[in-house]
PDB file of N, CA and C in Angstrom:
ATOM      1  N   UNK A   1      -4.594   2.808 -18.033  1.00  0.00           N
ATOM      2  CA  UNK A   1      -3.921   2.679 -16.741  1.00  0.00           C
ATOM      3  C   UNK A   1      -4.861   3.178 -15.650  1.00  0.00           C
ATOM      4  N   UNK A   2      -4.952   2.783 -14.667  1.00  0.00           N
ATOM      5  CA  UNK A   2      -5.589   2.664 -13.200  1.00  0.00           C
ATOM      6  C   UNK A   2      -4.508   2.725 -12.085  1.00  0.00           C
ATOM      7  N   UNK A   3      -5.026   4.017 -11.410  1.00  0.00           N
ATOM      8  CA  UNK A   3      -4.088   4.050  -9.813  1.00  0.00           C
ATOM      9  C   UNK A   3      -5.006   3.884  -8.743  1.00  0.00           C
ATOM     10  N   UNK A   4      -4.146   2.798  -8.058  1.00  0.00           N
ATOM     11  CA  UNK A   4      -5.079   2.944  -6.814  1.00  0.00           C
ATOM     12  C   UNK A   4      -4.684   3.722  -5.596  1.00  0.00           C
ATOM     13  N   UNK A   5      -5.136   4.822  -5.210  1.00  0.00           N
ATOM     14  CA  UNK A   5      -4.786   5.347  -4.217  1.00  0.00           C
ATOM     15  C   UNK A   5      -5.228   4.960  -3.101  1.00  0.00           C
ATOM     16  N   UNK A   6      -3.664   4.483  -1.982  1.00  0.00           N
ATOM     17  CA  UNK A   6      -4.386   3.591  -0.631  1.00  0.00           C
ATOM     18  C   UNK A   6      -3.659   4.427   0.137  1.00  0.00           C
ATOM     19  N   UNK A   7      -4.788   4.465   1.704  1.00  0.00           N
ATOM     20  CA  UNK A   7      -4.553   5.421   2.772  1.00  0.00           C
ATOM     21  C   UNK A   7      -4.341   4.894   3.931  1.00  0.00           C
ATOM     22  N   UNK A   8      -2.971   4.691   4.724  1.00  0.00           N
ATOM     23  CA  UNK A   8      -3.428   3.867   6.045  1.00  0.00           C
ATOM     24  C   UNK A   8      -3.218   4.646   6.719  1.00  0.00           C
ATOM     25  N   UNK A   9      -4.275   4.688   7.804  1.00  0.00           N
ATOM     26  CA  UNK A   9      -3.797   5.720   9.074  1.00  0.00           C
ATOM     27  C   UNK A   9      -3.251   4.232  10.223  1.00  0.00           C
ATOM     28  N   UNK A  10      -2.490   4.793  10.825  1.00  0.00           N
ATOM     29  CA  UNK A  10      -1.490   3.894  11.759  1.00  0.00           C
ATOM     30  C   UNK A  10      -2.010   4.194  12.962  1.00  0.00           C
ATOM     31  N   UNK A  11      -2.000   3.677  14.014  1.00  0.00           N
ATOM     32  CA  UNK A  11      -2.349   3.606  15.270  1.00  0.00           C
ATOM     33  C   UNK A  11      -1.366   4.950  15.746  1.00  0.00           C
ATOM     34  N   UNK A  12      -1.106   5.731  16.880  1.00  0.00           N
ATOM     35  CA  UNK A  12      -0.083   6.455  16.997  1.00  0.00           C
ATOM     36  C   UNK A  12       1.183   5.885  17.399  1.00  0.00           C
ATOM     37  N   UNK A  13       2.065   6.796  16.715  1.00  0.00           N
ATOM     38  CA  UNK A  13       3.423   5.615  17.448  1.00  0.00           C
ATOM     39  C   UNK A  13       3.402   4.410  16.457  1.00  0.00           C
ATOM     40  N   UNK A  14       2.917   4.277  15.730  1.00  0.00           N
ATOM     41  CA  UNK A  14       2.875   3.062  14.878  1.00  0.00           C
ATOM     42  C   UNK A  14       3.444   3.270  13.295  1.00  0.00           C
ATOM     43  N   UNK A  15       3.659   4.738  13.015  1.00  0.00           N
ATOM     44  CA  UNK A  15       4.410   4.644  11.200  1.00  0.00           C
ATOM     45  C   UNK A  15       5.391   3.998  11.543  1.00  0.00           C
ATOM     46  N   UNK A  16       6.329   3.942  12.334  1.00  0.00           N
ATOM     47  CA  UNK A  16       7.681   3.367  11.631  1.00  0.00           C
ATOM     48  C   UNK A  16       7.960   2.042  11.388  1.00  0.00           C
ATOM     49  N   UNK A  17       7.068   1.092  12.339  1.00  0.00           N
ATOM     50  CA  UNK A  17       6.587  -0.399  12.137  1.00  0.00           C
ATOM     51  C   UNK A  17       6.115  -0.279  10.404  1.00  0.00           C
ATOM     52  N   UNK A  18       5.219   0.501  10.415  1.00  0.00           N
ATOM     53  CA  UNK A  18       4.350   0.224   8.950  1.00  0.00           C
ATOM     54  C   UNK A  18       5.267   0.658   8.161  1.00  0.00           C
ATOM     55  N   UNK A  19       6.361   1.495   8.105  1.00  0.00           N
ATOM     56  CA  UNK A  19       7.227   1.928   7.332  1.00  0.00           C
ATOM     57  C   UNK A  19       8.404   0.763   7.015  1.00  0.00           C
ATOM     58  N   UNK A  20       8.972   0.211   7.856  1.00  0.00           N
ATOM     59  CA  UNK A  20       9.860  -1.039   7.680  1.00  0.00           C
ATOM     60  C   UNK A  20       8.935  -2.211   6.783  1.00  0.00           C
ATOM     61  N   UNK A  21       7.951  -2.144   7.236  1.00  0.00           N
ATOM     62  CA  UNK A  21       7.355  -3.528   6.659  1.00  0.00           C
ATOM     63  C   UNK A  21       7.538  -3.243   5.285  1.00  0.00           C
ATOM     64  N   UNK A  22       6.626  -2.002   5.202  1.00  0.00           N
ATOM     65  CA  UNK A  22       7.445  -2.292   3.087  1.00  0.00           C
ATOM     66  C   UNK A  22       8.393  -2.225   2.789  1.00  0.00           C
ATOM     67  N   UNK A  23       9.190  -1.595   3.111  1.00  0.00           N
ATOM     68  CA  UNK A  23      11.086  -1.579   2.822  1.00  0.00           C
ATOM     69  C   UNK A  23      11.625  -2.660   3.052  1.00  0.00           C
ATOM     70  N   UNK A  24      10.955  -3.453   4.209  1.00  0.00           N
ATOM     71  CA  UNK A  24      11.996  -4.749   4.475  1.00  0.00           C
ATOM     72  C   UNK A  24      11.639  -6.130   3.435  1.00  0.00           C
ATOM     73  N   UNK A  25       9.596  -6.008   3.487  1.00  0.00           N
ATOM     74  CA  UNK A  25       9.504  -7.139   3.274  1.00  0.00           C
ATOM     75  C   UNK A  25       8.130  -6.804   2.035  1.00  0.00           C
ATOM     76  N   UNK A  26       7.606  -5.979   2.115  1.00  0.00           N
ATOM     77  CA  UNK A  26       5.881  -5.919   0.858  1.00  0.00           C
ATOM     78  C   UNK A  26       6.475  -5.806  -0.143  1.00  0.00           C
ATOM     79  N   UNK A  27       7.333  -4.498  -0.767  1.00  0.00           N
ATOM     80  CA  UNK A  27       7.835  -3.999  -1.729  1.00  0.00           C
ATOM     81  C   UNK A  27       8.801  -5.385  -2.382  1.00  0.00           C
ATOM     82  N   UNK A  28       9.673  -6.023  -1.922  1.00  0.00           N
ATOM     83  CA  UNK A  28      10.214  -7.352  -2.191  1.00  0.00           C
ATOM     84  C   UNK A  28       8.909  -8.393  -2.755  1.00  0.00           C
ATOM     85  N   UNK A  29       8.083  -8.542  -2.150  1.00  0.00           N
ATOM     86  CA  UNK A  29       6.954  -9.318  -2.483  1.00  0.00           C
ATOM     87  C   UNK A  29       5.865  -9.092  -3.698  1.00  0.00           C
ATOM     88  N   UNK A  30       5.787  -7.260  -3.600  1.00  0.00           N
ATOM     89  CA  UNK A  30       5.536  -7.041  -4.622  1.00  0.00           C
ATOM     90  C   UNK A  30       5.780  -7.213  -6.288  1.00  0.00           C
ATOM     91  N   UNK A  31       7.159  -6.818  -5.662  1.00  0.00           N
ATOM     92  CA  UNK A  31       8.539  -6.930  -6.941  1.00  0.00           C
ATOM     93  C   UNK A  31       8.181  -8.271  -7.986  1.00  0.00           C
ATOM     94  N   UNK A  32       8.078  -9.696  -6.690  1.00  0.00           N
ATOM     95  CA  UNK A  32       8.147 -11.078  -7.140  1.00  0.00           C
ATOM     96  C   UNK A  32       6.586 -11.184  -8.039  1.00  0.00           C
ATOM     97  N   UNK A  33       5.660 -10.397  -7.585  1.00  0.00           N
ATOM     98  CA  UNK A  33       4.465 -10.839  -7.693  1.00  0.00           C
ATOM     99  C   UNK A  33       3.574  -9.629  -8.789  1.00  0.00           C
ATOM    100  N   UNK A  34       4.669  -8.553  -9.605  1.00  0.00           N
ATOM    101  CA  UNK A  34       4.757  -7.627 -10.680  1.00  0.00           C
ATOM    102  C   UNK A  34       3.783  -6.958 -10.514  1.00  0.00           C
ATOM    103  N   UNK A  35       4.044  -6.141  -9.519  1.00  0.00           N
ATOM    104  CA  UNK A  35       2.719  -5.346  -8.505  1.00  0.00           C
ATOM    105  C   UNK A  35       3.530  -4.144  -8.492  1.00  0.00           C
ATOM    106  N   UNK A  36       2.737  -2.962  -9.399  1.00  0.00           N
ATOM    107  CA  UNK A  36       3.749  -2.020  -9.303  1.00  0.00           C
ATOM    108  C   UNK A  36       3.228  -0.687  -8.270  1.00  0.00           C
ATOM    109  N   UNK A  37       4.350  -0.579  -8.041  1.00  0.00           N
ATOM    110  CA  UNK A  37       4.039   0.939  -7.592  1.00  0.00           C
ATOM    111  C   UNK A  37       4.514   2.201  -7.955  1.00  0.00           C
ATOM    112  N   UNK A  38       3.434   3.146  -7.656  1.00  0.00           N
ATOM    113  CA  UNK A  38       3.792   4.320  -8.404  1.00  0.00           C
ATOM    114  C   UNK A  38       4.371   5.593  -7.459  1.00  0.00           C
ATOM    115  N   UNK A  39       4.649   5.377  -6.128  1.00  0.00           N
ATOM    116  CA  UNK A  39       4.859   6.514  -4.868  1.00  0.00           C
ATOM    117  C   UNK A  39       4.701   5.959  -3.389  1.00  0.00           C
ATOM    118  N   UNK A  40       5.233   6.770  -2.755  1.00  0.00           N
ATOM    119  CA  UNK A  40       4.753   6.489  -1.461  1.00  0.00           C
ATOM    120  C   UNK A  40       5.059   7.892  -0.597  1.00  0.00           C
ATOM    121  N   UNK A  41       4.018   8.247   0.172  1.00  0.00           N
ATOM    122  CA  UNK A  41       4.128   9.598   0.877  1.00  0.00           C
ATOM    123  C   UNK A  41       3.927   9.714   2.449  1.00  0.00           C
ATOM    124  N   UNK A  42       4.482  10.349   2.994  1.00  0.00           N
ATOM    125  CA  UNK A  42       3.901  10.582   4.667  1.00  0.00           C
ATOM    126  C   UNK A  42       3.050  12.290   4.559  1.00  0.00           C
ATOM    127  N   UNK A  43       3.043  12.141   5.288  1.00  0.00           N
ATOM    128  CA  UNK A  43       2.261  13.672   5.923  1.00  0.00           C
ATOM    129  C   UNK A  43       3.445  14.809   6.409  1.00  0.00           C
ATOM    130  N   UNK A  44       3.766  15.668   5.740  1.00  0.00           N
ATOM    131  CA  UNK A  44       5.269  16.711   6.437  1.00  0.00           C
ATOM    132  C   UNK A  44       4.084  17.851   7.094  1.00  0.00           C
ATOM    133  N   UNK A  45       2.825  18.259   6.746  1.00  0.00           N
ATOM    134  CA  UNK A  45       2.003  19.320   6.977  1.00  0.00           C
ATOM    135  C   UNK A  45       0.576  18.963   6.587  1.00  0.00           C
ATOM    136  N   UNK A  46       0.006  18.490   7.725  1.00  0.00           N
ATOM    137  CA  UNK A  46      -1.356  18.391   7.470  1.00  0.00           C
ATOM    138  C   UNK A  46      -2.357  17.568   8.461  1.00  0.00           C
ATOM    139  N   UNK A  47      -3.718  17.649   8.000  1.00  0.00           N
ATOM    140  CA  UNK A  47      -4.086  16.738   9.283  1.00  0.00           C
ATOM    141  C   UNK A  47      -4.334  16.222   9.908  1.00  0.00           C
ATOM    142  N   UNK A  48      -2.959  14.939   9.487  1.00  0.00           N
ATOM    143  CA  UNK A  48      -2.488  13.548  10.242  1.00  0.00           C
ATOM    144  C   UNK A  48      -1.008  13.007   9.670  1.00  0.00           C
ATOM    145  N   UNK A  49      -0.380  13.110  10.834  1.00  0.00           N
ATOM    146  CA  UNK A  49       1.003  12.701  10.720  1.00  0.00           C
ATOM    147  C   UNK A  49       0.987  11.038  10.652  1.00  0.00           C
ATOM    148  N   UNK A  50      -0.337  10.313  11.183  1.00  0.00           N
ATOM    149  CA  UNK A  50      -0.263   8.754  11.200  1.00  0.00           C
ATOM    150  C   UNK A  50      -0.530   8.583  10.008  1.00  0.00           C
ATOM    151  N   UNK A  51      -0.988   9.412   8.914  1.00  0.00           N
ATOM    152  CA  UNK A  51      -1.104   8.421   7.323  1.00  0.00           C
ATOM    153  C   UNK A  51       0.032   8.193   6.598  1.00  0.00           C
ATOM    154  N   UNK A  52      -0.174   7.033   5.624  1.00  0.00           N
ATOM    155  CA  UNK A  52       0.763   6.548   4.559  1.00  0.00           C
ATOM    156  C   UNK A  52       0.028   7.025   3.491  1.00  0.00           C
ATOM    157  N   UNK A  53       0.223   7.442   2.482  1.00  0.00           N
ATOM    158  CA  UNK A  53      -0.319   7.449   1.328  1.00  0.00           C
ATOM    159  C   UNK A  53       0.485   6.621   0.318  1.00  0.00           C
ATOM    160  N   UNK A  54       0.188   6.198  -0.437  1.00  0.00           N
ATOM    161  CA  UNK A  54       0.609   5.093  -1.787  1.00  0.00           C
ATOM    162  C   UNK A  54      -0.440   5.136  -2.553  1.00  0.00           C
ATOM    163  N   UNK A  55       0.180   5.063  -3.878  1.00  0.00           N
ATOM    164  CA  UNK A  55      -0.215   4.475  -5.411  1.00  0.00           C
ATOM    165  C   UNK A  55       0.245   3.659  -5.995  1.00  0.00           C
ATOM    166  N   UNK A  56      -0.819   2.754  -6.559  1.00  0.00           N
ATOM    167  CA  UNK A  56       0.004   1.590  -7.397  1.00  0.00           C
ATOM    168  C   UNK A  56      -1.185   1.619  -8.934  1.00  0.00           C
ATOM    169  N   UNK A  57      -0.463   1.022  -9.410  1.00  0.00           N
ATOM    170  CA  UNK A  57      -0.115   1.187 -11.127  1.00  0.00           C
ATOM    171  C   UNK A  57      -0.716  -0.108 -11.551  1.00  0.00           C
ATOM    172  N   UNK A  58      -2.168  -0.055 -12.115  1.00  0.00           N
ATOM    173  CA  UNK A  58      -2.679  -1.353 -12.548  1.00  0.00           C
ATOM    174  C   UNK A  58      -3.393  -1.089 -14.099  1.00  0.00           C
ATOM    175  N   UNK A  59      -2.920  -2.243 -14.469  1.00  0.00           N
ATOM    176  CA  UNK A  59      -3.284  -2.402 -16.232  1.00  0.00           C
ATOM    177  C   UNK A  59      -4.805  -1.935 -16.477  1.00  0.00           C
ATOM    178  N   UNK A  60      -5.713  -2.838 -15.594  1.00  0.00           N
ATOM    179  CA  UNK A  60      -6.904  -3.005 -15.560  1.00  0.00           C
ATOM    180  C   UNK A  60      -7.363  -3.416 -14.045  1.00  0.00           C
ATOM    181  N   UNK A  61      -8.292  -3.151 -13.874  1.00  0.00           N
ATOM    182  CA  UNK A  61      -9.533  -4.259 -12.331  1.00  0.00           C
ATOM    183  C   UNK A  61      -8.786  -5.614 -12.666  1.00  0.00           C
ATOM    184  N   UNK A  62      -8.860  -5.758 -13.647  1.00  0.00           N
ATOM    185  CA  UNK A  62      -9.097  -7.324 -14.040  1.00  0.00           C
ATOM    186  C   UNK A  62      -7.578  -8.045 -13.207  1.00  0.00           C
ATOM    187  N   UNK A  63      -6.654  -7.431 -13.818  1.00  0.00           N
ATOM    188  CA  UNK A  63      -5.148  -7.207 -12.993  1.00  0.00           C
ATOM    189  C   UNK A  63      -5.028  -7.203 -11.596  1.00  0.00           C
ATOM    190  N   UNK A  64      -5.505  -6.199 -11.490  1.00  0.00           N
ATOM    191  CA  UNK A  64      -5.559  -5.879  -9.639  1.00  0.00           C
ATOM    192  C   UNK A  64      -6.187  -6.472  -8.924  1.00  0.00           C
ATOM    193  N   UNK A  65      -7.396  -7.486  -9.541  1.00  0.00           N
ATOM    194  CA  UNK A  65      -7.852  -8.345  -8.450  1.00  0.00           C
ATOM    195  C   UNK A  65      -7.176  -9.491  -8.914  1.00  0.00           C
ATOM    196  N   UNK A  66      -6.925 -10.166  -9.734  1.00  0.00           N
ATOM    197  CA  UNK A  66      -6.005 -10.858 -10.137  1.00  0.00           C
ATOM    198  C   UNK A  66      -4.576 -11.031  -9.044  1.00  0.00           C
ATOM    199  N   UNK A  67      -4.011  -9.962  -9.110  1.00  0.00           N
ATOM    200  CA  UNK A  67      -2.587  -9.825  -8.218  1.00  0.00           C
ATOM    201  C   UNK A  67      -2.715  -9.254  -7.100  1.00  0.00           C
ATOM    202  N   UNK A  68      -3.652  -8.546  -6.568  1.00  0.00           N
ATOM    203  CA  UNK A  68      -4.087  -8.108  -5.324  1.00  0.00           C
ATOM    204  C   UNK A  68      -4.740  -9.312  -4.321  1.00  0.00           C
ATOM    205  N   UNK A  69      -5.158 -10.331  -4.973  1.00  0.00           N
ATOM    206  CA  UNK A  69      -5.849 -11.608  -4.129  1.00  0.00           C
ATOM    207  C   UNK A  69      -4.839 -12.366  -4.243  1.00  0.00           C
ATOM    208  N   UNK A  70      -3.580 -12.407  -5.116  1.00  0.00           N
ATOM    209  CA  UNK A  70      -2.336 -13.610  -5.045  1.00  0.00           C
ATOM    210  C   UNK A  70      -1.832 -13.150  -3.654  1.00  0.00           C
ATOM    211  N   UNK A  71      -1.487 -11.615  -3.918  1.00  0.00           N
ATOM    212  CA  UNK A  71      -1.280 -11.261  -2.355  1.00  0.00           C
ATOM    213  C   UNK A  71      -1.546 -11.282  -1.578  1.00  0.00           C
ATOM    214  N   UNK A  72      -2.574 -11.024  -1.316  1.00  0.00           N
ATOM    215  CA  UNK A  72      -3.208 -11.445  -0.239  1.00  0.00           C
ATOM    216  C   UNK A  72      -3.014 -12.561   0.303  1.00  0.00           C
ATOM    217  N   UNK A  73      -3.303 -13.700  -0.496  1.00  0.00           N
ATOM    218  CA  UNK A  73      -3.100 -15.016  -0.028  1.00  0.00           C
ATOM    219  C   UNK A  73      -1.070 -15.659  -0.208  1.00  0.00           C
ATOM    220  N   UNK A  74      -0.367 -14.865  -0.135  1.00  0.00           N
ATOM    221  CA  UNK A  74       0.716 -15.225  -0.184  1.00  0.00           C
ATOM    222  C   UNK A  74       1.394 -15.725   0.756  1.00  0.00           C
ATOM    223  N   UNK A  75       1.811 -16.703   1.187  1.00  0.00           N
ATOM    224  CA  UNK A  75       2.056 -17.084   2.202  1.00  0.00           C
ATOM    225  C   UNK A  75       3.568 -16.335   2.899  1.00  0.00           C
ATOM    226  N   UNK A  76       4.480 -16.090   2.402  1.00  0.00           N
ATOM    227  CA  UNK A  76       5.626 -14.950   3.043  1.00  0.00           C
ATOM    228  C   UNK A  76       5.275 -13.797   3.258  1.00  0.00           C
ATOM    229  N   UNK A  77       3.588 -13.354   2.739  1.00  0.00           N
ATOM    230  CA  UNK A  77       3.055 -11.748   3.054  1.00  0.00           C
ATOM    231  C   UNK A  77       2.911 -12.160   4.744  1.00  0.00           C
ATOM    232  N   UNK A  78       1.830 -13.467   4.229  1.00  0.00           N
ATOM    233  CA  UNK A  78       1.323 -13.327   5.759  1.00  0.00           C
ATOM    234  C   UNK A  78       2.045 -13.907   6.792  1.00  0.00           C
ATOM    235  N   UNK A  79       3.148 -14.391   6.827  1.00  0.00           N
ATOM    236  CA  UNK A  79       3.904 -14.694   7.751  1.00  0.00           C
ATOM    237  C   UNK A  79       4.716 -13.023   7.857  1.00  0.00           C
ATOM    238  N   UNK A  80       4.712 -12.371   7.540  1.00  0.00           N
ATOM    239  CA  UNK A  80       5.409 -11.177   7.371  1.00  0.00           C
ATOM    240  C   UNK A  80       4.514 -10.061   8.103  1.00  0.00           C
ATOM    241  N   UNK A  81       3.479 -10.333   7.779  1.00  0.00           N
ATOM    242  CA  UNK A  81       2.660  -9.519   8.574  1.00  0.00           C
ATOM    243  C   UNK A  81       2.246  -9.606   9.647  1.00  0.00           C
ATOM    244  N   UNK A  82       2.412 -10.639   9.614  1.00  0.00           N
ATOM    245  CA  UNK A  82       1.820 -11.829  11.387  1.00  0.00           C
ATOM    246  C   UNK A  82       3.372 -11.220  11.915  1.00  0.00           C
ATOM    247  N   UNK A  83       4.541 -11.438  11.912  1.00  0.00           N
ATOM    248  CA  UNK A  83       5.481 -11.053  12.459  1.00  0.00           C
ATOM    249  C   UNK A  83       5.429  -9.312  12.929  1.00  0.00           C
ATOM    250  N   UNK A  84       5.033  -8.622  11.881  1.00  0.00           N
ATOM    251  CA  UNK A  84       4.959  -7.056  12.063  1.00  0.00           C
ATOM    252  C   UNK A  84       4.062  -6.732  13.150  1.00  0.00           C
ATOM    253  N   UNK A  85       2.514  -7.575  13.154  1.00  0.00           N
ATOM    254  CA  UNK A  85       1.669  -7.176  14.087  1.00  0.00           C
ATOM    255  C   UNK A  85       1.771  -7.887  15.063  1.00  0.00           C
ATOM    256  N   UNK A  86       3.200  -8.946  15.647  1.00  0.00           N
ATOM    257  CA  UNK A  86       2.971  -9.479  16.667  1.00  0.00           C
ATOM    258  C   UNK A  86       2.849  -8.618  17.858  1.00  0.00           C
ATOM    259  N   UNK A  87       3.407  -7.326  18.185  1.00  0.00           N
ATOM    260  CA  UNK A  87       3.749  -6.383  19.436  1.00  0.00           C
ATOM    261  C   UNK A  87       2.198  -5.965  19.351  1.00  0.00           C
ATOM    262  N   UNK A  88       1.198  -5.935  18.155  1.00  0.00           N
ATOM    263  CA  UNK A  88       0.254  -5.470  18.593  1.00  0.00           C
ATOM    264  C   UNK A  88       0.114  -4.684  16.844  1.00  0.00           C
ATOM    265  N   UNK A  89      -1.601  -4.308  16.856  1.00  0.00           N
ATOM    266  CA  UNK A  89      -2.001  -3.703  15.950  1.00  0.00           C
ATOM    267  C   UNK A  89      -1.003  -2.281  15.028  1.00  0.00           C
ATOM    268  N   UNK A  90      -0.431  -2.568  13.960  1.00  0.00           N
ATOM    269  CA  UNK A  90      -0.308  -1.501  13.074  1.00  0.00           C
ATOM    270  C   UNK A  90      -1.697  -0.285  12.651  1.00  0.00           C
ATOM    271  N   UNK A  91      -2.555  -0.856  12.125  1.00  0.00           N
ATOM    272  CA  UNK A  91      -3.128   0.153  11.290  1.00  0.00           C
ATOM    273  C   UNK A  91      -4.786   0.204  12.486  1.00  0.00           C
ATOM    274  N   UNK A  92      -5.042   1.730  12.225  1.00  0.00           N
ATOM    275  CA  UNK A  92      -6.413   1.947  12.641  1.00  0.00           C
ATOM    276  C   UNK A  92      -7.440   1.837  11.610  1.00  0.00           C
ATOM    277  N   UNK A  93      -6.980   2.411  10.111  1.00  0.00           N
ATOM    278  CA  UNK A  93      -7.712   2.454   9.373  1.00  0.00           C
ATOM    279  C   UNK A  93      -7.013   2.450   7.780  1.00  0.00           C
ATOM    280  N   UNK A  94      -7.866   1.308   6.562  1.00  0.00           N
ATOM    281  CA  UNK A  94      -7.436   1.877   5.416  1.00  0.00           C
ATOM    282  C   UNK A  94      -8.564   1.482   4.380  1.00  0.00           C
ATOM    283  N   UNK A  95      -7.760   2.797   3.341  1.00  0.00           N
ATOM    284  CA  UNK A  95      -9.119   3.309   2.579  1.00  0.00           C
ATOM    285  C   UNK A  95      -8.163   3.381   0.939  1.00  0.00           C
ATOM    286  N   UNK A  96      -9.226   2.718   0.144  1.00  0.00           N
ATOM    287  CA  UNK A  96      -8.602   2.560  -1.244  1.00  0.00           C
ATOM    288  C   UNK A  96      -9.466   2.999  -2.426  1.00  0.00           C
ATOM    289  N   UNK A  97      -9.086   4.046  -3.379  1.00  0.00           N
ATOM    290  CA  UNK A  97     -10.082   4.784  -4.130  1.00  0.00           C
ATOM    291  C   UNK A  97      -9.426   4.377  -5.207  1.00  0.00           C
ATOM    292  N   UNK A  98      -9.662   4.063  -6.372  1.00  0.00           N
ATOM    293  CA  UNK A  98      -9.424   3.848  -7.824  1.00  0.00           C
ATOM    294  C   UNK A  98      -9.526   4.986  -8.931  1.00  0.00           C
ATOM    295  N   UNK A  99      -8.266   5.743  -9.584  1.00  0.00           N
ATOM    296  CA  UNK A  99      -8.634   6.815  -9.925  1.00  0.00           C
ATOM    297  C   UNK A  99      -8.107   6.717 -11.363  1.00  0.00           C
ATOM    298  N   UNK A 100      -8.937   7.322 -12.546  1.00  0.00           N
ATOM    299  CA  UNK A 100      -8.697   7.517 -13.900  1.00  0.00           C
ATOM    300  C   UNK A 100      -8.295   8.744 -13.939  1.00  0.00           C
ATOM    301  N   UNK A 101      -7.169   8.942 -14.911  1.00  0.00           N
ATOM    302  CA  UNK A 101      -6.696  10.240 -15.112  1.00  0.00           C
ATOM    303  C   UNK A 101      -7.741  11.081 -16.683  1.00  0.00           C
ATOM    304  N   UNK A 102      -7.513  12.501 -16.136  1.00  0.00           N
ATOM    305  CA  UNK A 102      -8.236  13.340 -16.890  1.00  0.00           C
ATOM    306  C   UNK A 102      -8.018  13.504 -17.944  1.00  0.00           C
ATOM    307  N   UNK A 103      -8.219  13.727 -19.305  1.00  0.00           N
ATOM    308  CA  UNK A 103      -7.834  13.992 -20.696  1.00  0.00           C
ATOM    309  C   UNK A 103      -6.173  15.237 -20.361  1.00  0.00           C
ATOM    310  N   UNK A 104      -5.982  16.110 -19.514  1.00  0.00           N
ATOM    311  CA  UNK A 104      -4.635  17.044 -19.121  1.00  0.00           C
ATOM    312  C   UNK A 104      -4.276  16.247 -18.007  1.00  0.00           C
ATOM    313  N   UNK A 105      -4.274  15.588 -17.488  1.00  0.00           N
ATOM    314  CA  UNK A 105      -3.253  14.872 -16.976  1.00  0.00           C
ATOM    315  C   UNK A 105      -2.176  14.793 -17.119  1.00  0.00           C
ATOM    316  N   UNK A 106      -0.801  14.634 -16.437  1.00  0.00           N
ATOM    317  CA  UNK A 106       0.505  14.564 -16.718  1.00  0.00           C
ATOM    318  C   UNK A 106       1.095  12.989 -16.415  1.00  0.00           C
ATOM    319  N   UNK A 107      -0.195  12.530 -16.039  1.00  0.00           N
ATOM    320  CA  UNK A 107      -0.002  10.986 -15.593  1.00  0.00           C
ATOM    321  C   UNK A 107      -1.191  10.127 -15.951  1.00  0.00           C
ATOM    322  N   UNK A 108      -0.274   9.515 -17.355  1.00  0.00           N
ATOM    323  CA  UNK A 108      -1.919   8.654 -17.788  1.00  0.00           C
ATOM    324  C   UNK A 108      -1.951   7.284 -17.688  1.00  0.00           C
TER     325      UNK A 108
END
């Protein structure tokens, strides 16, 4: 198993746009397209209140680019997203690290 840990920092004033979009419409898309996820976090203490943090749950690379490029190219993502960023830019920045768990891990 493989997590990918992804980081978006949001423009200011901009989580709660980025927050609806998965609740209303990614997480649904995901669901269809067996894209799992493993969390999702904000910032309560630290420093940046504009990040999202998320993990998602992949078999292999082989998987995740596999179902990470269906998405991408999905056509209800991107009409979905085109709708989210019509008022204007969501995200300033995002950053995606791929992480193997340790032999003590509690999550393998």
């Amino acid at each position: 198993m493989i997590h990918e840990l992804r980081i978006y920092r949001t423009l200011p004033g901009q989580m709660p746009r980025l927050l609806r979009r998965f609740n209303d419409h990614t997480l649904r898309i995901w669901e269809r397209m067996g894209i799992r996820q493993a969390g999702f976090w904000t910032t309560l203490i630290g420093e940046s209140n504009n990040d999202l943090f998320y993990l998602l749950a992949w078999e292999s690379m082989a998987e995740r680019e596999t179902k990470w490029n269906a998405f991408m190219a999905d056509p209800e993502w991107q009409e979905k997203r085109a709708e989210s960023e019509a008022p204007g830019p969501i995200l300033a920045n995002v950053s995606s690290s791929f992480l193997a768990p340790t032999a003590f891990s509690s999550v393998k």
